[in-house]
Structure formats: structure tokens, C-alpha cells
C-alpha atoms as a PDB file:
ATOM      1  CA  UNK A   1     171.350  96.788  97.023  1.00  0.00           C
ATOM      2  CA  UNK A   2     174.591  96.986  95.301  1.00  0.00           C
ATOM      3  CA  UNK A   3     173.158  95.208  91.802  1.00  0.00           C
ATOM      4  CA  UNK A   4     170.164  97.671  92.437  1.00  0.00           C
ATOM      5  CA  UNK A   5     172.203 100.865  92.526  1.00  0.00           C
ATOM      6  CA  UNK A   6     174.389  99.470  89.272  1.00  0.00           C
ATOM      7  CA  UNK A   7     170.673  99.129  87.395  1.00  0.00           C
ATOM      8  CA  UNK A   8     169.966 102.409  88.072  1.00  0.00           C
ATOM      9  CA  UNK A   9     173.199 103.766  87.274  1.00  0.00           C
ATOM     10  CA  UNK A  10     173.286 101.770  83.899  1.00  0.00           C
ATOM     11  CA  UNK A  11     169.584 103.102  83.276  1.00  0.00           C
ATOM     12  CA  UNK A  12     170.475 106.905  84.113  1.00  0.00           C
ATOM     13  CA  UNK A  13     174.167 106.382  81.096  1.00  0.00           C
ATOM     14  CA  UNK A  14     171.998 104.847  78.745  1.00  0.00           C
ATOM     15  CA  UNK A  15     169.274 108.257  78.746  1.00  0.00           C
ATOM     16  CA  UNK A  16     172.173 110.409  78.848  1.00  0.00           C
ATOM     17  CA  UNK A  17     173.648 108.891  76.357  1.00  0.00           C
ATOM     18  CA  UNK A  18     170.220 108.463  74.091  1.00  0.00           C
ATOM     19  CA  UNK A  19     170.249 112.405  74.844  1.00  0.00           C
ATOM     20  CA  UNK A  20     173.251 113.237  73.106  1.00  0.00           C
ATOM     21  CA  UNK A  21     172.633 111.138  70.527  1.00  0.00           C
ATOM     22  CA  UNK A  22     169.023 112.260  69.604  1.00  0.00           C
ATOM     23  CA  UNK A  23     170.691 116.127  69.983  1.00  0.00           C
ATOM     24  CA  UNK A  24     173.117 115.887  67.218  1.00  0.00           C
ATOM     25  CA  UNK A  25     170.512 113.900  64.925  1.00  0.00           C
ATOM     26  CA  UNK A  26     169.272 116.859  62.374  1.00  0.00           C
ATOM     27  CA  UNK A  27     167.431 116.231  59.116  1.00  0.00           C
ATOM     28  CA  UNK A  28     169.377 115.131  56.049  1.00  0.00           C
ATOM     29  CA  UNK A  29     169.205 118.035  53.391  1.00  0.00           C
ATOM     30  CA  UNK A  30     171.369 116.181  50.425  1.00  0.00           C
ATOM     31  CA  UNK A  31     168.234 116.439  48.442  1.00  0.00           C
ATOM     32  CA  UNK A  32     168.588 119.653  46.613  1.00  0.00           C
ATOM     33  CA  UNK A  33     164.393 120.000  46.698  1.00  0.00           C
ATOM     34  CA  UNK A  34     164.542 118.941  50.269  1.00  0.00           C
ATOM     35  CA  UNK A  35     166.753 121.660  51.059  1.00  0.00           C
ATOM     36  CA  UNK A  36     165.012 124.137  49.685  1.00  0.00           C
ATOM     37  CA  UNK A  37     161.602 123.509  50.676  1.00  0.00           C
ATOM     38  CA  UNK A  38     163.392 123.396  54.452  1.00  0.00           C
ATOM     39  CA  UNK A  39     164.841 126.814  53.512  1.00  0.00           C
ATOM     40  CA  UNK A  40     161.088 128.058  53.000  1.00  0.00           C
ATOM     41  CA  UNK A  41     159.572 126.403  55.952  1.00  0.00           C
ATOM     42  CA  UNK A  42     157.717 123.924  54.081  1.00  0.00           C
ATOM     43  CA  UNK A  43     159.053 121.271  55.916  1.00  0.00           C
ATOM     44  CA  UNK A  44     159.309 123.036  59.646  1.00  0.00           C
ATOM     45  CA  UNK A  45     156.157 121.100  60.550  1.00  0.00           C
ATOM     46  CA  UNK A  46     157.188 117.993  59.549  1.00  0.00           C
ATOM     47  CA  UNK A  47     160.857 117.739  60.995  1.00  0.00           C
ATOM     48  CA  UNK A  48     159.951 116.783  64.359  1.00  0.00           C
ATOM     49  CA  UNK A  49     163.998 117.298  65.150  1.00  0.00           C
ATOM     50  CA  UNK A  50     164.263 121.029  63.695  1.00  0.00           C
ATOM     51  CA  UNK A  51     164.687 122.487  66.188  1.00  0.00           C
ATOM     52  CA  UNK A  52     166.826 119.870  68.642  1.00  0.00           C
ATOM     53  CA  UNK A  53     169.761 121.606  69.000  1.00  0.00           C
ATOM     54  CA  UNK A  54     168.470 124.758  70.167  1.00  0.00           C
ATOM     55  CA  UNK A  55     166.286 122.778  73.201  1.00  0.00           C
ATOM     56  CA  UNK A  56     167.817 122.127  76.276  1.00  0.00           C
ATOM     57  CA  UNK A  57     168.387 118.220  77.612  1.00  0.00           C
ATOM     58  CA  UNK A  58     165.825 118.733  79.979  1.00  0.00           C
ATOM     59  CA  UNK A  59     163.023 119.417  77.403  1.00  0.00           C
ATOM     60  CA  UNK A  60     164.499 116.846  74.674  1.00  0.00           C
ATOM     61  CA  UNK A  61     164.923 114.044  77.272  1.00  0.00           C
ATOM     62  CA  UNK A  62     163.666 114.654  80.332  1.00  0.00           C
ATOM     63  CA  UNK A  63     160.051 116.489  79.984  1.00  0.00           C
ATOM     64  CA  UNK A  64     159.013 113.818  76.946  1.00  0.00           C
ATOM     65  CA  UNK A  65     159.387 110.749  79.359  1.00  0.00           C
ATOM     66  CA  UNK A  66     157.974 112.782  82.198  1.00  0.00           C
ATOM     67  CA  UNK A  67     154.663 113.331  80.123  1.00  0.00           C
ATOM     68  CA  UNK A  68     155.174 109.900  78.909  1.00  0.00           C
ATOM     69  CA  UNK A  69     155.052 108.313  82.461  1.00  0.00           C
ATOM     70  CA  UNK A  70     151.771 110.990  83.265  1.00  0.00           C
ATOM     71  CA  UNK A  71     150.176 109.590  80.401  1.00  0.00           C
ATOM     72  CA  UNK A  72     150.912 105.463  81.513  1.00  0.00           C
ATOM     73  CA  UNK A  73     149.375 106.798  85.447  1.00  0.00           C
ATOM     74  CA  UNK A  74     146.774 108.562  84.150  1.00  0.00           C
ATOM     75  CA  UNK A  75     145.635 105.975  81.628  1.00  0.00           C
ATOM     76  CA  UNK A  76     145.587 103.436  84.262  1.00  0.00           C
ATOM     77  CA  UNK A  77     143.059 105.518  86.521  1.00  0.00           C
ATOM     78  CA  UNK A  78     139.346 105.158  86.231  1.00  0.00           C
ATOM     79  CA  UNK A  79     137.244 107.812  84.605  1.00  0.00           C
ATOM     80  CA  UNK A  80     134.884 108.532  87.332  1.00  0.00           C
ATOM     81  CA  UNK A  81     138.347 108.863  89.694  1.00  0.00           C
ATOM     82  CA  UNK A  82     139.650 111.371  87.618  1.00  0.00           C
ATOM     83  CA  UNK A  83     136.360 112.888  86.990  1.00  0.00           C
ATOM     84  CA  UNK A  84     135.995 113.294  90.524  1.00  0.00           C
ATOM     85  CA  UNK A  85     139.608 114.629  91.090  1.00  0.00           C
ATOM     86  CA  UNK A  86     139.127 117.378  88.526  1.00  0.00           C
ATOM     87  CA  UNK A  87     136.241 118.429  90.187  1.00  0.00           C
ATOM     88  CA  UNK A  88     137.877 117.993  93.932  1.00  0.00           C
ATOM     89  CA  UNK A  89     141.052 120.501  92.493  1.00  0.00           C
ATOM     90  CA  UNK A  90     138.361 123.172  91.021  1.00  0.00           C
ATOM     91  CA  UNK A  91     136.305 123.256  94.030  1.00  0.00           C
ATOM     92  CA  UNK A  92     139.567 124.251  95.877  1.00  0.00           C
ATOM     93  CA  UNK A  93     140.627 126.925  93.568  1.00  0.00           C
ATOM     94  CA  UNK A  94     143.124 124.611  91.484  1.00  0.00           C
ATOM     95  CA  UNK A  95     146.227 124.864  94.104  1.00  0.00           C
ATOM     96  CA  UNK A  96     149.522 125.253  92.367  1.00  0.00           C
ATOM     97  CA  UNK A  97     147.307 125.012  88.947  1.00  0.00           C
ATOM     98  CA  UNK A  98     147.048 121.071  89.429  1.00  0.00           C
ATOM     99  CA  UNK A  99     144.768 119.376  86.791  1.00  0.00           C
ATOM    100  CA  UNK A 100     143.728 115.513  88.016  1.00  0.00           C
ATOM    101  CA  UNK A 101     146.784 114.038  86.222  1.00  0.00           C
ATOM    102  CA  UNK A 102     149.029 116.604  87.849  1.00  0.00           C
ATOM    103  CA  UNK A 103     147.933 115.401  91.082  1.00  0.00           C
ATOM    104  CA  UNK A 104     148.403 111.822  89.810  1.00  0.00           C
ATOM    105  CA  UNK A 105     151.670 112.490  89.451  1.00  0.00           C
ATOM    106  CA  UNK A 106     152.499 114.036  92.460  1.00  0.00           C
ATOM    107  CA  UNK A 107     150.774 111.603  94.839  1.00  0.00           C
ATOM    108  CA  UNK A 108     152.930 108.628  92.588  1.00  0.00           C
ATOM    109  CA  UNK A 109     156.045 110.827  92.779  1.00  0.00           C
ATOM    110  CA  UNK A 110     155.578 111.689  96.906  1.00  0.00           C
ATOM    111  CA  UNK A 111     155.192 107.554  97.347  1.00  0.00           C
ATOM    112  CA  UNK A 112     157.902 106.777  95.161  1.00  0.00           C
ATOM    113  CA  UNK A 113     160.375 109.115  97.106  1.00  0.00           C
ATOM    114  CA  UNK A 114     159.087 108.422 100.371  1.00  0.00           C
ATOM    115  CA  UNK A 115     160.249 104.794  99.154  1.00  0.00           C
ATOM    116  CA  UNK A 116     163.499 105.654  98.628  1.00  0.00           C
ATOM    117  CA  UNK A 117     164.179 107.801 101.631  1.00  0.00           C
ATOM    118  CA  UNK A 118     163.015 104.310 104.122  1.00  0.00           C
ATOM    119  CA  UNK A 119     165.241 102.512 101.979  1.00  0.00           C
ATOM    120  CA  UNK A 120     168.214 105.366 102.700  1.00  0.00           C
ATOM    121  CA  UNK A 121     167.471 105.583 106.187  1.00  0.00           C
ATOM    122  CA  UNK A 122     167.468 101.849 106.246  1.00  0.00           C
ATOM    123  CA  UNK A 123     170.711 101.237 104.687  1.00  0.00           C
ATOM    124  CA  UNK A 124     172.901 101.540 107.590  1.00  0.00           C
ATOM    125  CA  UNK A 125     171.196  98.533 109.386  1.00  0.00           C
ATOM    126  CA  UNK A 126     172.289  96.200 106.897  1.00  0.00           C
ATOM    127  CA  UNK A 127     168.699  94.514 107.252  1.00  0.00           C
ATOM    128  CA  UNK A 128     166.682  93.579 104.178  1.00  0.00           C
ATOM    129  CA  UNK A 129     163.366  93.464 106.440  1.00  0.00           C
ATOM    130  CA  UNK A 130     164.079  96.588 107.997  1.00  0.00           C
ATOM    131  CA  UNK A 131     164.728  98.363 104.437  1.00  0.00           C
ATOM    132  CA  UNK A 132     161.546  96.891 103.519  1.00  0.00           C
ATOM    133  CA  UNK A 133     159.410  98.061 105.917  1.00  0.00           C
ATOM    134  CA  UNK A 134     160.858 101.243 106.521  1.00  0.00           C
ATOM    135  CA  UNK A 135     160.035 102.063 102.963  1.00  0.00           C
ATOM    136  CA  UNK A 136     156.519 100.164 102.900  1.00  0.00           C
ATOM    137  CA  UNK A 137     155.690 102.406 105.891  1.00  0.00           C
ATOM    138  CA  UNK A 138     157.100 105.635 104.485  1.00  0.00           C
ATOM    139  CA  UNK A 139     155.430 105.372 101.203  1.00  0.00           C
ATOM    140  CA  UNK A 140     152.060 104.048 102.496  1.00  0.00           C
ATOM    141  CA  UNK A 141     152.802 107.729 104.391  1.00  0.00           C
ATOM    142  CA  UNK A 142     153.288 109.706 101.639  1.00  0.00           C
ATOM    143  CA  UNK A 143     150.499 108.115  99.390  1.00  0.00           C
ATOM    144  CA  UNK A 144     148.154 108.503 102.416  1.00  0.00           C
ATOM    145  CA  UNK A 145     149.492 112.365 103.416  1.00  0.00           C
ATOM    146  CA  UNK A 146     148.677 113.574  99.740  1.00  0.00           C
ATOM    147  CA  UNK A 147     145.247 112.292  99.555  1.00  0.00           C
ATOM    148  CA  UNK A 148     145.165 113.533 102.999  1.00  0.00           C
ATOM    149  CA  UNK A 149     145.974 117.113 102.386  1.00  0.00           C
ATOM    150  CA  UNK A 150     143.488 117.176  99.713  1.00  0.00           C
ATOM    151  CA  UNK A 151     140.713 116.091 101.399  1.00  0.00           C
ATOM    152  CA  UNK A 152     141.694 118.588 104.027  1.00  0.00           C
ATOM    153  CA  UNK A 153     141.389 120.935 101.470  1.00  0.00           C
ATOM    154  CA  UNK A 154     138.016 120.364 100.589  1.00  0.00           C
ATOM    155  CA  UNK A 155     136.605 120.070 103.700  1.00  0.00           C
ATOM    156  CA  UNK A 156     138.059 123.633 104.434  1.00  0.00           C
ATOM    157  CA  UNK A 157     136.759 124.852 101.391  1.00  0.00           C
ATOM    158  CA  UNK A 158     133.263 124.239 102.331  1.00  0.00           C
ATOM    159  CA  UNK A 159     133.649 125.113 106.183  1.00  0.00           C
ATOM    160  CA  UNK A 160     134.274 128.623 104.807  1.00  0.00           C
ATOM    161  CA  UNK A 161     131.234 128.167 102.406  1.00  0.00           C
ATOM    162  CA  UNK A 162     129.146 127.858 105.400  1.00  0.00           C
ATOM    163  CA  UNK A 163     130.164 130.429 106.645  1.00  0.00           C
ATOM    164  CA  UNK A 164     129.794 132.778 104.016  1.00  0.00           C
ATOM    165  CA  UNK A 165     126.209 131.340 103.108  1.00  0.00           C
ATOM    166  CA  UNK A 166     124.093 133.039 105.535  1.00  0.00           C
ATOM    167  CA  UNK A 167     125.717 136.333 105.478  1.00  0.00           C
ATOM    168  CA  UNK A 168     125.256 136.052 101.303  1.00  0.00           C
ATOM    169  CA  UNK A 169     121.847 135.176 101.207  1.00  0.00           C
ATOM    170  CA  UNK A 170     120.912 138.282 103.244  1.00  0.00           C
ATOM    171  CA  UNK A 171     122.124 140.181 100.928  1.00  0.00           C
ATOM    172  CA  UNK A 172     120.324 138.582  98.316  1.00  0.00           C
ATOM    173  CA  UNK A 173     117.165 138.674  99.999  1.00  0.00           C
ATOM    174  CA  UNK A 174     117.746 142.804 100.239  1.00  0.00           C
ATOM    175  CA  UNK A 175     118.537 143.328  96.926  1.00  0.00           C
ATOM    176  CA  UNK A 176     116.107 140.980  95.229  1.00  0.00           C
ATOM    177  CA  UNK A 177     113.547 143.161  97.659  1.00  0.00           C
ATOM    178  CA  UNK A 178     114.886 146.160  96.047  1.00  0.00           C
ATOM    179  CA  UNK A 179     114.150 145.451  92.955  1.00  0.00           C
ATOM    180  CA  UNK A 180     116.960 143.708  91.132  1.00  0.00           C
ATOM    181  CA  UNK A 181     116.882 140.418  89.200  1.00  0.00           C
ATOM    182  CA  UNK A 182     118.610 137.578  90.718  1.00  0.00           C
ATOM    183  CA  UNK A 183     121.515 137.684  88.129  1.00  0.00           C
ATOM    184  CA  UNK A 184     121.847 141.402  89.076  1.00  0.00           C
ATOM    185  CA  UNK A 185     121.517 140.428  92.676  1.00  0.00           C
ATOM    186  CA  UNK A 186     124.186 137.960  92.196  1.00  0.00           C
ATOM    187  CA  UNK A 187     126.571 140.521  90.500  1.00  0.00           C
ATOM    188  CA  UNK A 188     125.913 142.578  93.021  1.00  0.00           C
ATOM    189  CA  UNK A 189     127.223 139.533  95.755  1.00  0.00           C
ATOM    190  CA  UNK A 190     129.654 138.984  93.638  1.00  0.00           C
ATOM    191  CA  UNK A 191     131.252 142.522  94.017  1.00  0.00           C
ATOM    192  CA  UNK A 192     130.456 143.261  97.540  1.00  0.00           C
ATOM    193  CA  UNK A 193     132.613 140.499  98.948  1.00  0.00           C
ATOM    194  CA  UNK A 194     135.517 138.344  98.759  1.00  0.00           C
ATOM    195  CA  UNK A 195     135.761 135.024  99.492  1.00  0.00           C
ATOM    196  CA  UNK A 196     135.946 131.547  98.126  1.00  0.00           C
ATOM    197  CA  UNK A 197     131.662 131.417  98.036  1.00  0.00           C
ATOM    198  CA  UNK A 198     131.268 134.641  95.902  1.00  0.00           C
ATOM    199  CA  UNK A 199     134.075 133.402  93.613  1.00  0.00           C
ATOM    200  CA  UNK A 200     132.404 130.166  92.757  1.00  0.00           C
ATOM    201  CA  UNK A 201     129.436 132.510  92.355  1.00  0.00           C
ATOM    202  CA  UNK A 202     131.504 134.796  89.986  1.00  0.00           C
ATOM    203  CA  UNK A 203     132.205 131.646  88.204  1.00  0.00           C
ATOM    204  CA  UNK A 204     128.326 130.932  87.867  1.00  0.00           C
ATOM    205  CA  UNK A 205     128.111 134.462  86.500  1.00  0.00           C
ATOM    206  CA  UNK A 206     130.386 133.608  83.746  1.00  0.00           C
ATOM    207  CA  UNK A 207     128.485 130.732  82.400  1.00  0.00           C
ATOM    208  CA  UNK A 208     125.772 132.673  82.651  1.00  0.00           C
ATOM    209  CA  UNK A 209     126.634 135.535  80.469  1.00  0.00           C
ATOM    210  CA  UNK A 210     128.149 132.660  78.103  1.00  0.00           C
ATOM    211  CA  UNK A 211     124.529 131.498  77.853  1.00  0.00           C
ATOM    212  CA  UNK A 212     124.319 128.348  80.292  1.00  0.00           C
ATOM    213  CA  UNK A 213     120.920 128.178  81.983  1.00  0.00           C
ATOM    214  CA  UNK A 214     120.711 129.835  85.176  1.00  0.00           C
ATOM    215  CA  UNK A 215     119.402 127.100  87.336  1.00  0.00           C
ATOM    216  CA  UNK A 216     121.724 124.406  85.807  1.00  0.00           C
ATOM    217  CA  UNK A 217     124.836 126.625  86.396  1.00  0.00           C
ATOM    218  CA  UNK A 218     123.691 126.901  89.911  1.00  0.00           C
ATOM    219  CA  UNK A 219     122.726 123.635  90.680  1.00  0.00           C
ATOM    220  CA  UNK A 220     126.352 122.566  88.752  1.00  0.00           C
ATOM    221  CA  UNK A 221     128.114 124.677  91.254  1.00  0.00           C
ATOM    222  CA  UNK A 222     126.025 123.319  94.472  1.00  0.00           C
ATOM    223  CA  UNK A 223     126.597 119.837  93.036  1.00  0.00           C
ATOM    224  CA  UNK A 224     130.060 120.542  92.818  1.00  0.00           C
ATOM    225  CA  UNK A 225     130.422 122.292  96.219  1.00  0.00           C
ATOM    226  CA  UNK A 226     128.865 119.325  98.114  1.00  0.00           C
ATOM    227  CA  UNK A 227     127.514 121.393 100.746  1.00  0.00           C
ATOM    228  CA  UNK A 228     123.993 120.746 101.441  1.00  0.00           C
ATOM    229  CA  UNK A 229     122.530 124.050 102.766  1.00  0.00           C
ATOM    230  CA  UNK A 230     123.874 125.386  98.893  1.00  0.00           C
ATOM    231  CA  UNK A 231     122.451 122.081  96.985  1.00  0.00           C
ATOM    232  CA  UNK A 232     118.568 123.014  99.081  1.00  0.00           C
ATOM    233  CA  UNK A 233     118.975 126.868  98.084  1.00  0.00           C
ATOM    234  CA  UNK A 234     119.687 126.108  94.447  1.00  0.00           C
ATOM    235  CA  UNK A 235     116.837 123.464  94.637  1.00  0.00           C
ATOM    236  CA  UNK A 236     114.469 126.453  95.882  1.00  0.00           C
ATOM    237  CA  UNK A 237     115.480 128.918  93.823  1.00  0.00           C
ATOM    238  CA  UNK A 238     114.448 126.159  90.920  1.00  0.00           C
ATOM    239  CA  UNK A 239     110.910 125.414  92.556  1.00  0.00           C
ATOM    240  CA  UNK A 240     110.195 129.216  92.851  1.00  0.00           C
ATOM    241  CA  UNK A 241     111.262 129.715  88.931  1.00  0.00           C
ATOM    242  CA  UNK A 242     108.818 126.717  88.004  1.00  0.00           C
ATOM    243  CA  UNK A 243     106.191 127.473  90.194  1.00  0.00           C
ATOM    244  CA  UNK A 244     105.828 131.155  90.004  1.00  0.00           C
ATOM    245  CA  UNK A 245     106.678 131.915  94.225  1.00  0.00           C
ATOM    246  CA  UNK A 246     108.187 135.459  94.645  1.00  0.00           C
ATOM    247  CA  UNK A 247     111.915 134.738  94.743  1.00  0.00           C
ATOM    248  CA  UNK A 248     112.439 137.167  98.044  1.00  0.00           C
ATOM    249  CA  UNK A 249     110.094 134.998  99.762  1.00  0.00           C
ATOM    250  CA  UNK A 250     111.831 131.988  99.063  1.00  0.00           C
ATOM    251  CA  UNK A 251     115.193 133.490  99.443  1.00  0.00           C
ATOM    252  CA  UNK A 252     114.207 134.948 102.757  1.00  0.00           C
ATOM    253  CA  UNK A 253     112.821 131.673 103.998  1.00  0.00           C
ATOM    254  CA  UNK A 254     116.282 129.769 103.033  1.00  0.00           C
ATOM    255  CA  UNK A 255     118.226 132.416 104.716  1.00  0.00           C
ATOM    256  CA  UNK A 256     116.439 131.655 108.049  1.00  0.00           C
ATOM    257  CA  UNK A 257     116.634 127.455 107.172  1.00  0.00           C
ATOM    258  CA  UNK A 258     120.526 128.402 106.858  1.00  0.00           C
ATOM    259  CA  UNK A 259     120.779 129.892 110.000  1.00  0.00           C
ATOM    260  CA  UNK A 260     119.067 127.491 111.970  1.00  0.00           C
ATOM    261  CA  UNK A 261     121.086 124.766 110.969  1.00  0.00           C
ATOM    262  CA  UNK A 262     124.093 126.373 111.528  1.00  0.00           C
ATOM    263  CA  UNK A 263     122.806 126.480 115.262  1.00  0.00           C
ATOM    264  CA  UNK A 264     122.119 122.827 115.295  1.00  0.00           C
ATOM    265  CA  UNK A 265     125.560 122.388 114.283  1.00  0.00           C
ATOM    266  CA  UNK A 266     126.962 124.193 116.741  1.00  0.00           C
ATOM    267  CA  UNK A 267     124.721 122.640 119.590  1.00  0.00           C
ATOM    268  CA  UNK A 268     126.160 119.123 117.958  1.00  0.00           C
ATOM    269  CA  UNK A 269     129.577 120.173 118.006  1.00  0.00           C
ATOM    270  CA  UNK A 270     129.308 121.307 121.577  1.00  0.00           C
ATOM    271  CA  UNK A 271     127.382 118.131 122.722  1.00  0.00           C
ATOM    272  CA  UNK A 272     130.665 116.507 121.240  1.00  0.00           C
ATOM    273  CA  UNK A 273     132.921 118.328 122.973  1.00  0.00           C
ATOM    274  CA  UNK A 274     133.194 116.306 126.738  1.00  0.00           C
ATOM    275  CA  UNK A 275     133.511 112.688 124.494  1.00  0.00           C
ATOM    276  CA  UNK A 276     136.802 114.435 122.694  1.00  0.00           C
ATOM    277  CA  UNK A 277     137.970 115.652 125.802  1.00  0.00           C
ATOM    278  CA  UNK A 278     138.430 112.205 127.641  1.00  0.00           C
ATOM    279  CA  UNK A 279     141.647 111.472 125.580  1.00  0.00           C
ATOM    280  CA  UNK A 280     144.036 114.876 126.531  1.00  0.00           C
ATOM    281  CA  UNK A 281     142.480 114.275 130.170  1.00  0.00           C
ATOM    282  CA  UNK A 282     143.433 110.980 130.319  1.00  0.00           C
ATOM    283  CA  UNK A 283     146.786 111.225 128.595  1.00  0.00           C
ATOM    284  CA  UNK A 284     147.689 114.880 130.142  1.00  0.00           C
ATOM    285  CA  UNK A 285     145.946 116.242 132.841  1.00  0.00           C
ATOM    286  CA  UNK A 286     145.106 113.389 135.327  1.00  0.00           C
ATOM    287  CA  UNK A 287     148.894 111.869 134.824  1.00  0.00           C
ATOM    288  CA  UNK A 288     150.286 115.791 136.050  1.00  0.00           C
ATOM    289  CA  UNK A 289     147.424 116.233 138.840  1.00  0.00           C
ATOM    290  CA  UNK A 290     148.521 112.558 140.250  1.00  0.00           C
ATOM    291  CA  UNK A 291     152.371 113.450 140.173  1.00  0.00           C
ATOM    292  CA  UNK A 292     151.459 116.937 141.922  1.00  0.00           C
ATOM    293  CA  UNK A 293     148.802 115.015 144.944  1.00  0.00           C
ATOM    294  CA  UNK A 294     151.802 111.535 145.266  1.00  0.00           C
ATOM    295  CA  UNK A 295     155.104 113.239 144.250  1.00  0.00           C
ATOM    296  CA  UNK A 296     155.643 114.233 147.996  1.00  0.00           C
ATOM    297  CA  UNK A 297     154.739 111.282 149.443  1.00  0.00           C
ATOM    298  CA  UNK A 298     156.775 108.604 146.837  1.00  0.00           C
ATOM    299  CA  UNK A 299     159.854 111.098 147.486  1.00  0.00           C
ATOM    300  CA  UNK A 300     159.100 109.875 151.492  1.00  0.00           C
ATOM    301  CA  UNK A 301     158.799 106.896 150.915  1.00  0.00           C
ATOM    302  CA  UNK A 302     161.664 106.292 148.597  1.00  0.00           C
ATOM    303  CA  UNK A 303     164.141 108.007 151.965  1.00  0.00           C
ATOM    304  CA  UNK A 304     162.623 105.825 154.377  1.00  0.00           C
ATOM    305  CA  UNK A 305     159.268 106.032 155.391  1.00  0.00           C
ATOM    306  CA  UNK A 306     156.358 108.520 156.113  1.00  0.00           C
END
């Protein structure tokens, strides 16, 4: 440990020390031309240490290598994981305004200090296996906690989506039967409530008015939502446009599709619930009813006999 903590140590003088030296570096104006096309910004673009000693060590040194080290991570990651993080982040609203490769980063950042911590804890032991797996453990942890929370996220995300689904498409069905157009229909959603489904539909709005197809910026969003009773609606809404069905009648005849599943998942869920109750029964309740029924008689037995 003790040639480890001297690397580090050695690693951590040498930046500081590459800091200060890249701070007082400023460009050379002996050149009398140089010096005055400086003086009239003509050169301010291509000075790249200008401005150096007005930054701060933390944006000269620090921030470069930090988006240095995102760009080694993220160049190492497939496409189609990235492509699929992105999308993941957006469908959850974008939480603390993480992009893929911010996410990257944190998930590599939350292993490597989880690392360090089973190593700390560790130290006292004086055990090289211990340190080791301490800090195996912990940052398998951390790496598996982060993806963890995310998924969490998602699968959230689209509880409340089918929740908000039937309750929507009612509305849709009332104002499409009113008269409206589906895009007013949708604006009118849009406005009436607040929650995560009408702001993804707020978002389909926008592309929209941008001039994206309607169906493709629906399906997109469905797509992107992963919930099926949303990826079926789009697909209707689609078959009605191409094959000339009055939209209410479709929308009307999703609305009741939507609310019949959403029984059948509740009638699964509570067919489920006796199997997930066998664990806490086993573990809680039937040890505390036997120590209620035998406490009495072990305490008899344990002063001599019933």
C-alpha cells in the first residue's frame, strides 16, 4: 500500500506542478506585428493560452482531463449502448441533466470510489485478501446500484404512464367526439393535465409543429416509452389514418382495450400475491407465533420440569 499511496502522491505534485507551469505560460509578443495584431484581437482565436491567467486551476487543469477521461469511457462504449442510454435518460426526464456519457462517468466514478472506500475500510486488517475483496465487493456494489437506480427509474416512469393512459385517452375520445382534430385534441391533453405522459405528449407536439409527421412522432415516443398499451394505440391511430376508420371509434375502442388490461394486471398481481408472501411468513411471522405458543413451556423446562 505504502508504494501505492507514494504513486499517487507523486502523480497528484506532478499535475500541480504542470498547473502552475501551463498558468504562467502566455504568448510571446517580441514580434512587433505579433503584438499588434494581439492588440486588435486578430490573434484571440488562435492563442489557445490568452486567457490562462484569468481561469481558475480547476478549469485549466482539472475540467480538461476530466473531459479527457469522459471522452477515453465514452469512446470505449458501444454505439447501440449509448444509443440506448440516451434514450433510457430522456424517457426519465434527463435527471440532474445527465446525457449518456454523463452517466458513464458517474457509474465509472461511483465504482472507482466504492473501490477505494473497501480498500480504506480494509486497511486496518493488514490483509491483502481482505483489501481485495472488500473493494471487489464494494465496487461490483456501486457499478451494480447505479445501473440499478436507473432501471428503477424507468420502470417507474412507465408505471405512472399506465396510469395516466386510460384516464388520457378518455379525454381524447371526448374531444375528438366534439369536434377537434387529434393535434388539437392532443393540445388540449396536453394542457388539462400534468404528468410525466402528457409531457412526453407535449414533446410530440413540438415535433409536430416543427413539421415531423404525426404518426412517426407518435410512434417515436411509444417506441421510446416501451410501454405496450402506448406502442398498440399509436399503431391504431396509424391504421385508422391509412384506412379511413373514424378516429373516435378507434380511440374509444383502445380506451376500453386499456382498461381491460389494466384489470388483468391487477388480477395477475393479486394471483401473485400468496407466492411473495411465503418468505416474510417464513422469516417473520411463524418464528414470533412459535416463540409466543413454546416460550412458556422452554422457560419450564429450562427450571426443572413441567
Amino acid at each position: 500500500m505504502i508504494p501505492l499511496l507514494a504513486l499517487v502522491c507523486a502523480a497528484g505534485l506532478t499535475l500541480i506542478a504542470a498547473g502552475f507551469r501551463v498558468g504562467r505560460r502566455v504568448p510571446s509578443i517580441s514580434d512587433p506585428v505579433q503584438a499588434r495584431l494581439l492588440a486588435y484581437g486578430a490573434l484571440a482565436r488562435h492563442a489557445p493560452d490568452a486567457g490562462a491567467r484569468d481561469q481558475s486551476f480547476h478549469e485549466r487543469m482539472i475540467r480538461p482531463r476530466i473531459e479527457s477521461l469522459r471522452a477515453r469511457i465514452v469512446a470505449r462504449l458501444p454505439v447501440e449502448q449509448q444509443r440506448e442510454l440516451a434514450q433510457q435518460l430522456e424517457f426519465v426526464g434527463e435527471p440532474l441533466g445527465m446525457s449518456a456519457s454523463d452517466f458513464v462517468i458517474l457509474r465509472f466514478a461511483a465504482t472507482v470510489a466504492a473501490f477505494t472506500l473497501g480498500i480504506v475500510l480494509a486497511l486496518p486488517s493488514g490483509r491483502l485478501a481482505l483489501e481485495v475483496v472488500a473493494a471487489g465487493v464494494l465496487a461490483l456494489l456501486a457499478y451494480w446500484g447505479v445501473g440499478y437506480w436507473l432501471r428503477r427509474a424507468v420502470r417507474s416512469r412507465r408505471a405512472e404512464y399506465l396510469v395516466a393512459l386510460p384516464a388520457a385517452i378518455d379525454l381524447l375520445v371526448v374531444c375528438i367526439e366534439a369536434g377537434l382534430t387529434f393535434d388539437a385534441a392532443l393540445d388540449r391533453l396536453v394542457d388539462k393535465y400534468h404528468n410525466p405522459l402528457t409531457e412526453g405528449l407535449g414533446g410530440v407536439l413540438a415535433e409536430i409543429r416543427l413539421g415531423a409527421p404525426r404518426l412517426e412522432a407518435l410512434e417515436r415516443f411509444s417506441r421510446r416509452s416501451g410501454v405496450p398499451e402506448l406502442l398498440r394505440f399509436s399503431q391504431a391511430i396509424g391504421a385508422s389514418q391509412r384506412m379511413g376508420v373514424p378516429l373516435a371509434q378507434v380511440v374509444r375502442t383502445q380506451a376500453d382495450d386499456v382498461r381491460f388490461r389494466r384489470r388483468e394486471r391487477a388480477r395477475q398481481l393479486g394471483a401473485t400475491a400468496p407466492v411473495k408472501m411465503v418468505v416474510p411468513m417464513v422469516l417473520f411471522i411463524f418464528p414470533t407465533i412459535w416463540i409466543v405458543l413454546l416460550g412458556p413451556a422452554l422457560f419450564a423446562l429450562a427450571r426443572g420440569g413441567i
